[in-house]
Protein backbone atom coordinates (compact mmCIF):
# COMPACT_ATOMS: atom_id res chain seq x y z
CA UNK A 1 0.00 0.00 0.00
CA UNK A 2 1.19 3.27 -1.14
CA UNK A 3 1.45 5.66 2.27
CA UNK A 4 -0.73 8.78 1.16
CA UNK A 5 1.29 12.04 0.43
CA UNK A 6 0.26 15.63 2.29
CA UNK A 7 -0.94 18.64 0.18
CA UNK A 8 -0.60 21.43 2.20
CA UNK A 9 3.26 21.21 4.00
CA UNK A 10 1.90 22.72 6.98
CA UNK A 11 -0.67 20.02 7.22
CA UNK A 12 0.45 19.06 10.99
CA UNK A 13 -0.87 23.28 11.82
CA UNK A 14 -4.16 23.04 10.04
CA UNK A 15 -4.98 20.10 11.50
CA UNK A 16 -4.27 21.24 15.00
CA UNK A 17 -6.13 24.44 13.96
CA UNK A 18 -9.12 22.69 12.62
CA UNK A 19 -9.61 21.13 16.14
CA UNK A 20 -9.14 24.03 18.30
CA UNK A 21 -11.80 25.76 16.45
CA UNK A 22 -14.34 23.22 17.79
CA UNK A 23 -15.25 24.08 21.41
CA UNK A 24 -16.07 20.08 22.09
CA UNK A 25 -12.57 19.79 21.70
CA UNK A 26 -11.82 22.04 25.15
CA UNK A 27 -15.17 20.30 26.59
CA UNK A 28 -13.44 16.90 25.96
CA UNK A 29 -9.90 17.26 26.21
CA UNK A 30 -8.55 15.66 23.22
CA UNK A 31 -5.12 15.88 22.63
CA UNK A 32 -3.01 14.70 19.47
CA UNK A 33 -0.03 12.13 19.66
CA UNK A 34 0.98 12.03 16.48
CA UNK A 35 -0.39 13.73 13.20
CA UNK A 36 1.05 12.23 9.83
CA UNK A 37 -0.04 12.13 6.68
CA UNK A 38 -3.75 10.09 5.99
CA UNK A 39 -2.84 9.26 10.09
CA UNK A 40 -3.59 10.82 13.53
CA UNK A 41 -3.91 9.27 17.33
CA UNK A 42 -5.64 11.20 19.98
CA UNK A 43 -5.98 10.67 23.23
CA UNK A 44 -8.76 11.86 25.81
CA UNK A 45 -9.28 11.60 29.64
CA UNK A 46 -12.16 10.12 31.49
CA UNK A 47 -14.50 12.60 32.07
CA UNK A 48 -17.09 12.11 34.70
CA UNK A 49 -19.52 14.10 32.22
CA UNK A 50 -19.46 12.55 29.62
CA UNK A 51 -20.02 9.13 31.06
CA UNK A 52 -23.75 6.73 31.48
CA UNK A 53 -22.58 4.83 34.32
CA UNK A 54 -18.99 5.67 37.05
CA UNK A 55 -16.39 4.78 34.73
CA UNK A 56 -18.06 3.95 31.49
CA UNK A 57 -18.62 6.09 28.29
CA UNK A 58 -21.92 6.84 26.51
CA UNK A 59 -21.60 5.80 23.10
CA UNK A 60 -22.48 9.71 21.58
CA UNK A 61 -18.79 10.59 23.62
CA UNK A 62 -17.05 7.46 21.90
CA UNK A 63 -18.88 8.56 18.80
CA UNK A 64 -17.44 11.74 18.73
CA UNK A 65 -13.21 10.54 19.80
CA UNK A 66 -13.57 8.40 16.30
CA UNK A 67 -15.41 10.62 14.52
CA UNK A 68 -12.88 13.48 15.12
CA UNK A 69 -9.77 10.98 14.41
CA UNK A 70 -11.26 10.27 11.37
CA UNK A 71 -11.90 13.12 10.40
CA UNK A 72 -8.59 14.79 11.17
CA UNK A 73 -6.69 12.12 9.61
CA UNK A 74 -8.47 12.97 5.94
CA UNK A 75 -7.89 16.64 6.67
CA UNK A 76 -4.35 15.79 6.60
CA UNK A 77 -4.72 15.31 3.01
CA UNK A 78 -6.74 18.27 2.25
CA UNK A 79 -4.89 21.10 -0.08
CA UNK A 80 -4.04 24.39 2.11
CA UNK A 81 -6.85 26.41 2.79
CA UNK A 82 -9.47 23.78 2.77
CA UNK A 83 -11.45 22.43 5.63
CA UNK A 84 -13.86 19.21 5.97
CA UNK A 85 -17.20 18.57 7.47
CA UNK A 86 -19.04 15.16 8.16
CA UNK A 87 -21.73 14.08 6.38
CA UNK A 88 -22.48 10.70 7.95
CA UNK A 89 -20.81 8.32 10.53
CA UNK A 90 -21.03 4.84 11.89
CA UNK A 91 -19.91 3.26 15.05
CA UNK A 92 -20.02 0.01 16.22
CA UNK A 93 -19.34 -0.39 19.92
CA UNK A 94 -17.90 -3.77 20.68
CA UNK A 95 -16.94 -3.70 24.47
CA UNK A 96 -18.05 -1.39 27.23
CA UNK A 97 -15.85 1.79 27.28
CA UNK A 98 -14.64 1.63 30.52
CA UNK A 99 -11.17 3.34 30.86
CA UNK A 100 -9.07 6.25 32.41
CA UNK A 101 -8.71 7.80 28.80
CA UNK A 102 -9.31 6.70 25.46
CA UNK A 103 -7.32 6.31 22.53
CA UNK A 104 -8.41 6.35 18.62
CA UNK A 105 -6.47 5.87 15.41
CA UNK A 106 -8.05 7.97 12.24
CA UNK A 107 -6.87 6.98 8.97
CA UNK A 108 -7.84 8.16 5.48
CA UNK A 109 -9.42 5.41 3.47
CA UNK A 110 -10.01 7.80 0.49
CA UNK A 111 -9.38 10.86 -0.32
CA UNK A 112 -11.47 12.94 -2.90
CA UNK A 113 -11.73 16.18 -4.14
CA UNK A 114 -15.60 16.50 -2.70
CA UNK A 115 -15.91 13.76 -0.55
CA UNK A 116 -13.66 11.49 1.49
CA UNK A 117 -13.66 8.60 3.74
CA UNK A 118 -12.20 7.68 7.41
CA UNK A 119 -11.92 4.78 9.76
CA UNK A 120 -11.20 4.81 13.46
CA UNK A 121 -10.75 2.50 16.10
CA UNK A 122 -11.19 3.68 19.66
CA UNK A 123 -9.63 1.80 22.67
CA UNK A 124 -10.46 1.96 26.11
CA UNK A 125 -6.80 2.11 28.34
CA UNK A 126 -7.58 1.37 32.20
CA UNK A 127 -4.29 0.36 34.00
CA UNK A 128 -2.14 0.38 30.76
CA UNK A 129 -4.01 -2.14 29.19
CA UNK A 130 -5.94 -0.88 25.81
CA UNK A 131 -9.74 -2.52 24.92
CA UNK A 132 -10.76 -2.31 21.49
CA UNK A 133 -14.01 -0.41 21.88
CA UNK A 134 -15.61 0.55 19.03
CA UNK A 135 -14.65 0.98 15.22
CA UNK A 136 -16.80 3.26 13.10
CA UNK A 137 -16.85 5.20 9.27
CA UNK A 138 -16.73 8.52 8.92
CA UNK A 139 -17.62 10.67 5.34
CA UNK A 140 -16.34 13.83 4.68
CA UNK A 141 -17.71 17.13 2.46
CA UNK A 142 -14.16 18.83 1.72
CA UNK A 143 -14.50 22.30 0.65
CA UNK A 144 -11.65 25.66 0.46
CA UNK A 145 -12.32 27.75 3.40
CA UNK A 146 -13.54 31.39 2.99
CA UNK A 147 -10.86 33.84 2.65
């Protein structure tokens, strides 16, 4: 498999200034580990808020962690100036989401002019040991940003 080449050089910035735009970001505390082209991990805390039962996620939180590391991981590809928006996601939860932080991998399946396509998985770490979650789809409307 050919490893997908960046657009934009700065594409490590927009990405990280894509995010902070997003005020869920603050709410939830996601952080970046790495960024690389058509490839991003974040990480995000347990946060009693955002949880259905002590020390379990609601699916809409672990919804959002892959949606967003999808997402970001086809805006790496995008050309400078241009931004992304989904259009439709999936998740599949496959183990309770029980875990001091969580963890998802993003990775560009395709990337289009209009429309793109994501994957993320989303682990559960409790003690240093990482649960697969959930796995989910994500689609993307690209589109140059408004100068």
């Amino acid at each position: 498999m050919t490893k997908p080449q960046a657009q934009n050089p700065d594409f490590q910035n927009a990405v990280r200034r894509f995010v902070s735009d997003m005020p869920i970001i603050e709410l939830i505390g996601l952080q970046f580990q790495t960024i690389e082209p058509g490839e991003v991990d974040i990480v995000m805390p347990y946060r009693h808020e955002l949880s259905f039962a002590p020390g379990a996620y609601q699916a809409g939180a672990i919804g959002t962690i892959m949606d967003v590391a999808a997402s970001c991981a086809i805006a790496t590809l995008l050309p400078a100036n241009w931004s992304t928006a989904t259009v439709d996601y999936t998740v599949k939860v496959l183990a309770p989401a029980r875990g001091s932080s969580f963890r998802a991998h993003g990775r560009a399946v395709s990337s289009g002019k209009t429309l793109s396509v994501g994957e993320a998985q989303v682990y559960a770490v409790h003690d240093g040991i990482s649960t697969h979650c959930a796995s989910g789809m994500v689609t993307t409307r690209n589109f140059p940003l408004e100068r």
